[in-house]
PDB file of N, CA and C in Angstrom:
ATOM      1  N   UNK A   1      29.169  -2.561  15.614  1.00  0.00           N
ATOM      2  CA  UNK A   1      28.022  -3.354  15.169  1.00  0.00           C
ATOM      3  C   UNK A   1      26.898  -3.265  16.204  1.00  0.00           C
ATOM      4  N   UNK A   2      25.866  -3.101  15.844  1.00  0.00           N
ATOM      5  CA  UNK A   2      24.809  -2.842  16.808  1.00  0.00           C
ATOM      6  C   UNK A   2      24.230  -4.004  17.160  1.00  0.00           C
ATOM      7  N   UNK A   3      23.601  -4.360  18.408  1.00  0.00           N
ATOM      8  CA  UNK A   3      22.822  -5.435  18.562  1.00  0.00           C
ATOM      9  C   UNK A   3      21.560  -5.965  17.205  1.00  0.00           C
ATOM     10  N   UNK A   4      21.470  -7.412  17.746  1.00  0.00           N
ATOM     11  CA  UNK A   4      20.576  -7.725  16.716  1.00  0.00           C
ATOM     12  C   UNK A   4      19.172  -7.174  16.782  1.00  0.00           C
ATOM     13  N   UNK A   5      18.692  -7.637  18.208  1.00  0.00           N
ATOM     14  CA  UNK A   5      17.475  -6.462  18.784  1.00  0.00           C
ATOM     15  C   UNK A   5      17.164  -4.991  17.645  1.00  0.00           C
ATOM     16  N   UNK A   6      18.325  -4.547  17.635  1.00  0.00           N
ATOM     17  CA  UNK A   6      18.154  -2.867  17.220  1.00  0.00           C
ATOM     18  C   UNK A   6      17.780  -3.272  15.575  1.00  0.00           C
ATOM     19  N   UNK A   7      18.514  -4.057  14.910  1.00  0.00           N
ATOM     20  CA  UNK A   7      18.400  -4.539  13.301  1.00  0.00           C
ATOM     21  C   UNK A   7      17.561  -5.061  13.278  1.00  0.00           C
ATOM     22  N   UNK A   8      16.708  -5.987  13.885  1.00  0.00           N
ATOM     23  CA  UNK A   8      15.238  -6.424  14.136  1.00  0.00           C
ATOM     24  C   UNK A   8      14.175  -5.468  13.980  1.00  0.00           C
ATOM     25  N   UNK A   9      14.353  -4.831  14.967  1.00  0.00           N
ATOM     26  CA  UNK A   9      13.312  -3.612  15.130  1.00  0.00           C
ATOM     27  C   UNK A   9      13.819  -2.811  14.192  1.00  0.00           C
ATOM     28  N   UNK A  10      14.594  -2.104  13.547  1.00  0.00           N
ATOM     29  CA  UNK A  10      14.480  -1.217  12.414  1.00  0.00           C
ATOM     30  C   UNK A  10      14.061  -1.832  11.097  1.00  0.00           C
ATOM     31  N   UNK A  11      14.223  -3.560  10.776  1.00  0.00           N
ATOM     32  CA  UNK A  11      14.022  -4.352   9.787  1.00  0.00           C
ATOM     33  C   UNK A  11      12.283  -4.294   9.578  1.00  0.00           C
ATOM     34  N   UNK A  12      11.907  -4.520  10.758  1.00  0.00           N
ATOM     35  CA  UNK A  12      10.433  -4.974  10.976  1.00  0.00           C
ATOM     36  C   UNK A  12       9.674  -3.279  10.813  1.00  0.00           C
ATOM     37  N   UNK A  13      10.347  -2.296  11.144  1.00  0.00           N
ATOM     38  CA  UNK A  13       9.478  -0.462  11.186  1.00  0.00           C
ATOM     39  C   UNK A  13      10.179  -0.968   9.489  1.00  0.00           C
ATOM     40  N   UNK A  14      10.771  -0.900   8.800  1.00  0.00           N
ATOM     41  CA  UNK A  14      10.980  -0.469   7.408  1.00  0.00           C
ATOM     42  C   UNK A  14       9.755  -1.711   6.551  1.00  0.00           C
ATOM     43  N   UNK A  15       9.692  -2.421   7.253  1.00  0.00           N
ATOM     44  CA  UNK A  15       8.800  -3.348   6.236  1.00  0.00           C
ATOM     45  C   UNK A  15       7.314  -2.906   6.767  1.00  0.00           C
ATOM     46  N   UNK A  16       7.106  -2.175   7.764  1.00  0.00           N
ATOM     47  CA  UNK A  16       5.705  -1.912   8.082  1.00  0.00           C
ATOM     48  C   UNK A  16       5.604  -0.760   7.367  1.00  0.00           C
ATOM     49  N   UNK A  17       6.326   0.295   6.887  1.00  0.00           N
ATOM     50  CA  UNK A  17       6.379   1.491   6.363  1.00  0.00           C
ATOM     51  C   UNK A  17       6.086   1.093   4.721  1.00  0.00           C
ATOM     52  N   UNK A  18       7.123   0.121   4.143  1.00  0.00           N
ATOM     53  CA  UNK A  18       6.671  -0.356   2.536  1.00  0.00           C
ATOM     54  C   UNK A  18       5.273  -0.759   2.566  1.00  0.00           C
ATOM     55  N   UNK A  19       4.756  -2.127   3.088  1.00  0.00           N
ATOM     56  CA  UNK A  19       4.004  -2.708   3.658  1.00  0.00           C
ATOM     57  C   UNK A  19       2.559  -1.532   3.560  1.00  0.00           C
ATOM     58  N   UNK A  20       2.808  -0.579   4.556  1.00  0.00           N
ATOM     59  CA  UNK A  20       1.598   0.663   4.646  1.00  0.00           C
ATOM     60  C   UNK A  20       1.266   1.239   3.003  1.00  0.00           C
ATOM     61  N   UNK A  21       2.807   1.399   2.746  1.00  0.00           N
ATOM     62  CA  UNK A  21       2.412   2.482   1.552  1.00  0.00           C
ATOM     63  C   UNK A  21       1.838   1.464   0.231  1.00  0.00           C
ATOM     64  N   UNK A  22       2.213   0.578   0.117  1.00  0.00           N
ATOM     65  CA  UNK A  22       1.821  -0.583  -0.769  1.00  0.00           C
ATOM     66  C   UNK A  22       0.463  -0.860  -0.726  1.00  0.00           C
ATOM     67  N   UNK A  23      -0.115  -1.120   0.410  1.00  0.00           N
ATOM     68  CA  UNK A  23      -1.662  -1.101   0.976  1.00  0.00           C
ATOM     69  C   UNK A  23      -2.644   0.128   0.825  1.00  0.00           C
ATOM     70  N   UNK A  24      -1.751   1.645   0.392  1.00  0.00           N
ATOM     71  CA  UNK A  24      -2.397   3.069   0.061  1.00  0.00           C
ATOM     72  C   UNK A  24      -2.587   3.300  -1.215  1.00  0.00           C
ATOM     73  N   UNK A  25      -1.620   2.668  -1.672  1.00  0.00           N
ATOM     74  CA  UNK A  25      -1.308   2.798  -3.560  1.00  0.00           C
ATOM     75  C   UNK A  25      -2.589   1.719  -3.636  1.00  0.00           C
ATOM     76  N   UNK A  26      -2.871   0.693  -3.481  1.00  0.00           N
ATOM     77  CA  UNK A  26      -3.179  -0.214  -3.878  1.00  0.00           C
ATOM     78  C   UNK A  26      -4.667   0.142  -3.845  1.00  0.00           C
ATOM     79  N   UNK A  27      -5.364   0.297  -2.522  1.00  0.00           N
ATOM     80  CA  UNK A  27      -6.175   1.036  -2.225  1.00  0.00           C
ATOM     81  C   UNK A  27      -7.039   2.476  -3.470  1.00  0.00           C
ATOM     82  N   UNK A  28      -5.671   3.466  -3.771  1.00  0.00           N
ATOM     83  CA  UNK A  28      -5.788   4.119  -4.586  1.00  0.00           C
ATOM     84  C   UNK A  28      -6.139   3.910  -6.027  1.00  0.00           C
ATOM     85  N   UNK A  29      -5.385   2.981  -6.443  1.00  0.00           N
ATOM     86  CA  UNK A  29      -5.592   2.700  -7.596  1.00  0.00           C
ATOM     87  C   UNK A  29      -6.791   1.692  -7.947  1.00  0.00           C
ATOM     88  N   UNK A  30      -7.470   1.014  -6.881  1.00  0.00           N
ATOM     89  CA  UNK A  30      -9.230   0.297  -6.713  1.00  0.00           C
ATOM     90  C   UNK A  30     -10.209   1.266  -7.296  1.00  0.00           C
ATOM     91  N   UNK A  31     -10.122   2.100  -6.003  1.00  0.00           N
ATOM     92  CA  UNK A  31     -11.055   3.355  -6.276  1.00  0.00           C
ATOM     93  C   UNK A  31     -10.908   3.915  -7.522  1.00  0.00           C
ATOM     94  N   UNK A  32      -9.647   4.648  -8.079  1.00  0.00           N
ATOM     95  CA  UNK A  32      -9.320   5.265  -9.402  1.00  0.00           C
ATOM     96  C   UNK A  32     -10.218   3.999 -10.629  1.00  0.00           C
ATOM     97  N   UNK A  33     -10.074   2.901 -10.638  1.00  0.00           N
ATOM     98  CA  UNK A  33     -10.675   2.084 -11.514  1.00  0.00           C
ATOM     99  C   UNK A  33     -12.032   1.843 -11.017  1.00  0.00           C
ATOM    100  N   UNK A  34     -12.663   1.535 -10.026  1.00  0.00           N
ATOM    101  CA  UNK A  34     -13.960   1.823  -9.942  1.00  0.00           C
ATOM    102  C   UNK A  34     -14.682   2.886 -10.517  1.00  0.00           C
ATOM    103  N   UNK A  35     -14.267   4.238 -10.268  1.00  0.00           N
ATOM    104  CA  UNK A  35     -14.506   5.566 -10.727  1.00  0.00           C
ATOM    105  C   UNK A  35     -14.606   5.357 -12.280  1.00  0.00           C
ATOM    106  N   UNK A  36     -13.464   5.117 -13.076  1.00  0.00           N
ATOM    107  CA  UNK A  36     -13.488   5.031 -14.531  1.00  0.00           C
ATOM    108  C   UNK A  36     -14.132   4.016 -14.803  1.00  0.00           C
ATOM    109  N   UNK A  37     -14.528   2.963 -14.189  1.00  0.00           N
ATOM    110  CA  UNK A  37     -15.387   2.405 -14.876  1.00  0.00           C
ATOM    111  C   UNK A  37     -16.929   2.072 -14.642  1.00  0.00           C
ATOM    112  N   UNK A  38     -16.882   3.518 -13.774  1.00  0.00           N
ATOM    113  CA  UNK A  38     -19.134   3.776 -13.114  1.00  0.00           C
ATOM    114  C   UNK A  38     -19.467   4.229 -14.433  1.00  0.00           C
ATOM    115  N   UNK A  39     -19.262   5.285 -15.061  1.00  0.00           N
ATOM    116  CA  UNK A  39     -19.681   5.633 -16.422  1.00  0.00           C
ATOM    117  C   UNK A  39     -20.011   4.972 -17.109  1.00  0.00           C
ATOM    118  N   UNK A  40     -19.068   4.356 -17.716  1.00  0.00           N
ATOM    119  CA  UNK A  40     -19.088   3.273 -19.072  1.00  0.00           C
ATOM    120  C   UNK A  40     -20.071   2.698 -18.340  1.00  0.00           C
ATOM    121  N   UNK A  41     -20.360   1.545 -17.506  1.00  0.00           N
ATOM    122  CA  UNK A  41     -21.454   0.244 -17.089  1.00  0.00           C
ATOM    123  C   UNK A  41     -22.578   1.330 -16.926  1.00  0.00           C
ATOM    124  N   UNK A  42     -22.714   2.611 -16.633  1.00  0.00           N
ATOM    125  CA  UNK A  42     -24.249   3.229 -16.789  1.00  0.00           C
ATOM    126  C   UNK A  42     -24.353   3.675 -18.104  1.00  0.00           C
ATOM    127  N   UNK A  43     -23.214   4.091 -19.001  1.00  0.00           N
ATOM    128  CA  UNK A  43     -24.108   4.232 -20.906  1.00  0.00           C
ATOM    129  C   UNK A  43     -24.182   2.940 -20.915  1.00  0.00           C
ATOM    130  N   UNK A  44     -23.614   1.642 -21.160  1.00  0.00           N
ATOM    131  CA  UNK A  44     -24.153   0.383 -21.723  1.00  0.00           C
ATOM    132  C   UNK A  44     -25.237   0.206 -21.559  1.00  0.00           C
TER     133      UNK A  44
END
């Protein structure tokens, strides 16, 4: 069994890693809907 220290620190790098990618997607998919919807609000 490894120290708690070591399960700490690998607990806390795996939630900064979801955490990151969650914040890229999220990010991504703003922009992607901004984009689709510059068009449409300039024909109206």
């Amino acid at each position: 069994m490894p120290p708690m220290k070591t399960i700490l620190l690998f607990l806390s790098y795996c939630i900064a890693l979801i955490f990151k990618r969650t914040i890229l997607n999220a990010n991504n998919l703003f922009n992607y809907i901004r984009k689709e919807l510059q068009p449409k609000s300039l024909n109206a």
